[in-house]
N, C-alpha and C. Protein backbone atom coordinates (compact mmCIF):
# COMPACT_ATOMS: atom_id res chain seq x y z
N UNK A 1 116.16 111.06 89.19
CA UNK A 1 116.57 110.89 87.81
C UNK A 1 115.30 110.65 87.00
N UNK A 2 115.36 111.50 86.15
CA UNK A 2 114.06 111.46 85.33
C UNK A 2 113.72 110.36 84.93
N UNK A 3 114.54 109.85 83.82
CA UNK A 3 114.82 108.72 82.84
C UNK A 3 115.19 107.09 83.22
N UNK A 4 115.23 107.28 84.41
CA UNK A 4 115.79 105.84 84.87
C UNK A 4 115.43 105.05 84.47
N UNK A 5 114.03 104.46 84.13
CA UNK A 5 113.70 103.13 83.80
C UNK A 5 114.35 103.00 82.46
N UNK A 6 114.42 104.06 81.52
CA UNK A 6 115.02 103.88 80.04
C UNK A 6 116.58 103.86 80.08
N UNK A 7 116.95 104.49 80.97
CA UNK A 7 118.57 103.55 81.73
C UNK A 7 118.71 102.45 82.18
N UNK A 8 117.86 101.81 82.84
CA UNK A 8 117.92 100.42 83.53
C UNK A 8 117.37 99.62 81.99
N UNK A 9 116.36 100.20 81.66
CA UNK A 9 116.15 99.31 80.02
C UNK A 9 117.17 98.93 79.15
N UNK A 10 117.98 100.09 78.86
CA UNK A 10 118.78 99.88 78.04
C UNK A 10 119.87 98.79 78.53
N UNK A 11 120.29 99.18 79.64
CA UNK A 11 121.50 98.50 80.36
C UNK A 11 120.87 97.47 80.46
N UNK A 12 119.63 96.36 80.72
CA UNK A 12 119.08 95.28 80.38
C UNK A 12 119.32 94.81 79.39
N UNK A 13 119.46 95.41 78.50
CA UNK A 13 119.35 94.86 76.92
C UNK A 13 120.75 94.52 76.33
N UNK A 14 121.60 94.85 77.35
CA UNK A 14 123.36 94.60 77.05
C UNK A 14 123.53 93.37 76.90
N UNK A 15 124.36 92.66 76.33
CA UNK A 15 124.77 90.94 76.75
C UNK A 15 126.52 91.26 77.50
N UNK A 16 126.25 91.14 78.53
CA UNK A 16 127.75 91.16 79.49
C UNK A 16 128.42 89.90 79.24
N UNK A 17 129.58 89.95 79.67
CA UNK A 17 130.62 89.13 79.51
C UNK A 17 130.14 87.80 80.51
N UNK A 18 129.14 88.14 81.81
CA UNK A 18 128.89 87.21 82.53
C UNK A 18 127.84 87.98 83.36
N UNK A 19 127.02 86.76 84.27
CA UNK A 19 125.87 86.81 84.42
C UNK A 19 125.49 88.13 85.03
N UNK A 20 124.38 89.37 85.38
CA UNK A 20 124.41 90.17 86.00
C UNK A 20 123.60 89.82 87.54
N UNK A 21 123.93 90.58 88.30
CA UNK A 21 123.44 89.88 89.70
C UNK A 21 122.32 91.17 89.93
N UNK A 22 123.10 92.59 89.72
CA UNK A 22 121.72 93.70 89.95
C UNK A 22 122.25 94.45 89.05
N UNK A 23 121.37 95.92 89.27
CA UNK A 23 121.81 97.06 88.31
C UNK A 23 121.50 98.41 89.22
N UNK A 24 122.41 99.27 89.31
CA UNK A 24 123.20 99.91 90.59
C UNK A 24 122.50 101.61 89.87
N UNK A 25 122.42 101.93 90.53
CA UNK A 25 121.67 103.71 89.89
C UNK A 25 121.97 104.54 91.01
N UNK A 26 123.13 105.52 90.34
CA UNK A 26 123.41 106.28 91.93
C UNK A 26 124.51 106.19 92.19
N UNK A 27 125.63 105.05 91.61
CA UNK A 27 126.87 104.57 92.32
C UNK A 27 127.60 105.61 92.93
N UNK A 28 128.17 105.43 94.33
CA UNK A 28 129.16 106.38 94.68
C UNK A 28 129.54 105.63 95.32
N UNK A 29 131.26 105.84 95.34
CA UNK A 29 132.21 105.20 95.96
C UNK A 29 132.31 105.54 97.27
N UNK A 30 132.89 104.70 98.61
CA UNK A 30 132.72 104.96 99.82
C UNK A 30 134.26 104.29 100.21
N UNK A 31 135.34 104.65 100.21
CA UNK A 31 136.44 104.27 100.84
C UNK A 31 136.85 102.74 100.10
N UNK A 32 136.74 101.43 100.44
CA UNK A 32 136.66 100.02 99.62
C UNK A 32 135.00 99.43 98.73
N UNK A 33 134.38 100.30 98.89
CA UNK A 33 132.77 99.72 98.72
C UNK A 33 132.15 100.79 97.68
N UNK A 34 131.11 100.37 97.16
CA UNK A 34 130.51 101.25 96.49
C UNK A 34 129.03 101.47 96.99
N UNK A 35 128.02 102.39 96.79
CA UNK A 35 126.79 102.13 97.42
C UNK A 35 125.75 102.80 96.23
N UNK A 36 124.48 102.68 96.53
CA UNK A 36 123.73 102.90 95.38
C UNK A 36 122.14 101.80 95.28
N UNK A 37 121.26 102.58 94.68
CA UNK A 37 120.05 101.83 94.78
C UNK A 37 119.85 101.28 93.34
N UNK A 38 120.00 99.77 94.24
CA UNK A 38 119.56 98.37 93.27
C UNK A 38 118.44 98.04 92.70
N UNK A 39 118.59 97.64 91.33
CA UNK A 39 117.23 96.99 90.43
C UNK A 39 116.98 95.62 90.09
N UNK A 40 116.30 94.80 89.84
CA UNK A 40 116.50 93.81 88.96
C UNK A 40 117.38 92.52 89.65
N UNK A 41 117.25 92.76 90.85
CA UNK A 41 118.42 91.96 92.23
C UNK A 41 118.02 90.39 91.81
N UNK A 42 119.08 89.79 90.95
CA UNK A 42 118.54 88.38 90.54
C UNK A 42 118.90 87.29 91.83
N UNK A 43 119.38 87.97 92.97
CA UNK A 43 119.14 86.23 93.89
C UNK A 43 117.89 87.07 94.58
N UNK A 44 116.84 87.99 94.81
CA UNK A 44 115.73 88.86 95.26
C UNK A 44 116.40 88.56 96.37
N UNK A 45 116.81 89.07 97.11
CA UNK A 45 117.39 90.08 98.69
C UNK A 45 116.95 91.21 98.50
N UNK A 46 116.56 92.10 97.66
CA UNK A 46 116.62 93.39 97.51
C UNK A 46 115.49 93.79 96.21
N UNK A 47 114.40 94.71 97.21
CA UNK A 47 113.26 95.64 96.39
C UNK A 47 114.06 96.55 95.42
N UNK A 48 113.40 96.60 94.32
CA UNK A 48 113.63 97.81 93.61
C UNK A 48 114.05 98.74 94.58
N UNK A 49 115.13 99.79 94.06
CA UNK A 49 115.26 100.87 94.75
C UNK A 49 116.00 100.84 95.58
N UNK A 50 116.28 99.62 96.75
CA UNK A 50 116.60 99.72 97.94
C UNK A 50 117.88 99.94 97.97
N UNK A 51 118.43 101.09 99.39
CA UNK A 51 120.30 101.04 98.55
C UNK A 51 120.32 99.82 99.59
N UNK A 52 121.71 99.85 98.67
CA UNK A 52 123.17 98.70 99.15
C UNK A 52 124.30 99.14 99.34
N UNK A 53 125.06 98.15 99.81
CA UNK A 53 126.12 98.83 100.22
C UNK A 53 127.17 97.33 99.49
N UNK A 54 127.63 97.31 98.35
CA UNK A 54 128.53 96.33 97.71
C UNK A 54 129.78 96.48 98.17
N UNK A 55 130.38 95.15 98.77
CA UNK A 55 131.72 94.83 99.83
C UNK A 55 132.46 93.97 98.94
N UNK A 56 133.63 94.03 99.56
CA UNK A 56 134.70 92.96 98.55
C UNK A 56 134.47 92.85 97.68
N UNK A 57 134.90 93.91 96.86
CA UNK A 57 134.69 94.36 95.17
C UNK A 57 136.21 93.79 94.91
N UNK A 58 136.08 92.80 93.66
CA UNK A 58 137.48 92.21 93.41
C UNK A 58 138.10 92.53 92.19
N UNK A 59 136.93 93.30 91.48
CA UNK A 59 137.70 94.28 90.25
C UNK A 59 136.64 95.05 89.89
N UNK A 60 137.04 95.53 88.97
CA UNK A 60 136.09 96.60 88.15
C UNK A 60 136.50 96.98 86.63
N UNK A 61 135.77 96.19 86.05
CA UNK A 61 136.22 96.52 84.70
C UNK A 61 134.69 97.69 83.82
N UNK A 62 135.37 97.42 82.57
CA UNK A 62 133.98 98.32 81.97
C UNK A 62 133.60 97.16 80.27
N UNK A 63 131.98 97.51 80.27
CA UNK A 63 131.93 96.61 79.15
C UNK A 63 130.13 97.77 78.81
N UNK A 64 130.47 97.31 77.12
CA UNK A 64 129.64 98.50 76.59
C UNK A 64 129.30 100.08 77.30
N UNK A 65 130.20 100.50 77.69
CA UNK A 65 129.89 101.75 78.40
C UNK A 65 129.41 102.23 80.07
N UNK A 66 129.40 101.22 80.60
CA UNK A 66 128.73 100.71 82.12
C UNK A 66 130.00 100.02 83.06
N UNK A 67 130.66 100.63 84.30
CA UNK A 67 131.08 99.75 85.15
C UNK A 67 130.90 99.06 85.41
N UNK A 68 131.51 97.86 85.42
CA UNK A 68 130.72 96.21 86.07
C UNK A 68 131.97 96.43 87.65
N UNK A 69 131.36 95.93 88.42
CA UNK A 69 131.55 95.63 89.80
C UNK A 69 131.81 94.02 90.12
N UNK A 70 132.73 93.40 90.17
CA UNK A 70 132.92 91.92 90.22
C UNK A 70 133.22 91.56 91.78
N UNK A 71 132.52 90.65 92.53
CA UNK A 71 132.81 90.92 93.79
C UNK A 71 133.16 89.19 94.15
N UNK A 72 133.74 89.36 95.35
CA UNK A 72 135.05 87.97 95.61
C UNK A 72 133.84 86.87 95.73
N UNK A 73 132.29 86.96 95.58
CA UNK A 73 131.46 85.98 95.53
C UNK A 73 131.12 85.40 94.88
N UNK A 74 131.05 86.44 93.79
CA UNK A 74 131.16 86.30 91.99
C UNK A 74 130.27 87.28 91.94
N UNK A 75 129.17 87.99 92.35
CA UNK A 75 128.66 88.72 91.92
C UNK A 75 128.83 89.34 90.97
N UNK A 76 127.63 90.32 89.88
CA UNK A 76 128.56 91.22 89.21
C UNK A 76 127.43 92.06 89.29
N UNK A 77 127.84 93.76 89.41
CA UNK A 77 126.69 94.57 89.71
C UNK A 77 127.10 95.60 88.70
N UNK A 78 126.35 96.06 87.92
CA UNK A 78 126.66 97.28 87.25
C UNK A 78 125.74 98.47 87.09
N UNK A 79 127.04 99.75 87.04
CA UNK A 79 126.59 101.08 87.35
C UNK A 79 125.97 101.41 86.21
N UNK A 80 124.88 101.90 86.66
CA UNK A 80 124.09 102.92 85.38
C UNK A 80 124.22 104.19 85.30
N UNK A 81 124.43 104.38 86.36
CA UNK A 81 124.64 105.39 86.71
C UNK A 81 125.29 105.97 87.80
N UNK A 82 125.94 107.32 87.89
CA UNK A 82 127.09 107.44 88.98
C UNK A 82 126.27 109.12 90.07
N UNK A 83 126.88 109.12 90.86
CA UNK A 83 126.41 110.02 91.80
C UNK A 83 127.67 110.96 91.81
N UNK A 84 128.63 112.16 91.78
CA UNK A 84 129.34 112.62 92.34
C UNK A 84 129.07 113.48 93.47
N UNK A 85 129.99 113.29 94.21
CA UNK A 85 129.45 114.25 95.45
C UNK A 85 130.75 114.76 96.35
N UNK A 86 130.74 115.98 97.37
CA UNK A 86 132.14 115.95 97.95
C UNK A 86 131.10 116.04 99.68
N UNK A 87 132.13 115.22 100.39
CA UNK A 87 131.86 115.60 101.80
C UNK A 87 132.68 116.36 102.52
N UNK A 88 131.84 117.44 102.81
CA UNK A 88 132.56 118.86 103.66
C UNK A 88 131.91 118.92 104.99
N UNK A 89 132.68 119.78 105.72
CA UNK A 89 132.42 119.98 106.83
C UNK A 89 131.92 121.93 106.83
N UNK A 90 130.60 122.38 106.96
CA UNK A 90 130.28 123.39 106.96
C UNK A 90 130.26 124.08 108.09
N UNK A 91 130.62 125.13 108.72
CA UNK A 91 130.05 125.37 110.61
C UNK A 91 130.58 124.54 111.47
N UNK A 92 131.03 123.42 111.34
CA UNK A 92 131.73 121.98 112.05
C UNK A 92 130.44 120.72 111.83
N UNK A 93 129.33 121.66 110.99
CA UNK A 93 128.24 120.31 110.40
C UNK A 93 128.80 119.52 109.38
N UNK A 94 129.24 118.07 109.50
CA UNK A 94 129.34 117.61 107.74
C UNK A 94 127.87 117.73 107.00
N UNK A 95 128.50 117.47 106.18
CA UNK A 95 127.28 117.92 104.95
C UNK A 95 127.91 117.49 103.49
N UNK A 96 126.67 116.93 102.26
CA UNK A 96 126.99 116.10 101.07
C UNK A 96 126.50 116.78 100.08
N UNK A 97 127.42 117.29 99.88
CA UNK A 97 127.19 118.45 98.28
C UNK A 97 127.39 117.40 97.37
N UNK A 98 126.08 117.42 96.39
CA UNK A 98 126.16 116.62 95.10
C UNK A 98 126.38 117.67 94.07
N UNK A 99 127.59 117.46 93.05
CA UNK A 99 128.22 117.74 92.13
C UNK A 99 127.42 117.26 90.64
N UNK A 100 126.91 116.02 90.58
CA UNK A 100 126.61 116.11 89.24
C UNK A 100 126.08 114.56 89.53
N UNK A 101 125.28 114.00 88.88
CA UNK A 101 124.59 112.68 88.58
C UNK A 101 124.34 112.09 87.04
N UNK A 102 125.74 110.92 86.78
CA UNK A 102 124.93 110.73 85.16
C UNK A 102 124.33 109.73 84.77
């Protein structure tokens, strides 16, 4: 993604409803979880960049234009951005066709 830091900027500059824990670039959903590489990781577990894999997501609402991710710890992680993708099986190889990134 070209632009990311001026995505993660902006989405910095939001005032959320409550505290932010990281900021997610990439999000794609995985069955109960979401996954995606984290910024700005305010308890530092996690380098710039590094993915994650966010568990016991206990809602998901939206605030100024951005998914927030609320998780049963309290966390709150929000998407900057989303990944679409479909998983197929080609030849009997799976394989991850990405559809679009915004």
């Amino acid at each position: 993604m070209l632009n990311y830091k001026k995505k993660l900027a902006d989405a910095d500059r939001c005032q959320f409803s409550r505290p932010v824990t990281g900021f997610l670039l990439d999000v794609r959903p995985k069955e109960e979880v979401v996954r995606g590489a984290i910024f700005s990781d305010a308890l530092k577990r996690f380098e710039d960049g590094d993915s994650v894999t966010i568990t016991e997501i206990k809602e998901t609402c939206h605030e100024h234009g951005y998914s927030l991710f609320l998780t049963a710890d309290g966390c709150c992680y929000v998407a900057v951005s989303h990944l679409m993708f479909l998983e197929e099986s080609f030849n009997g190889v799976p394989q991850t066709v990405i559809l679009r990134a915004s």
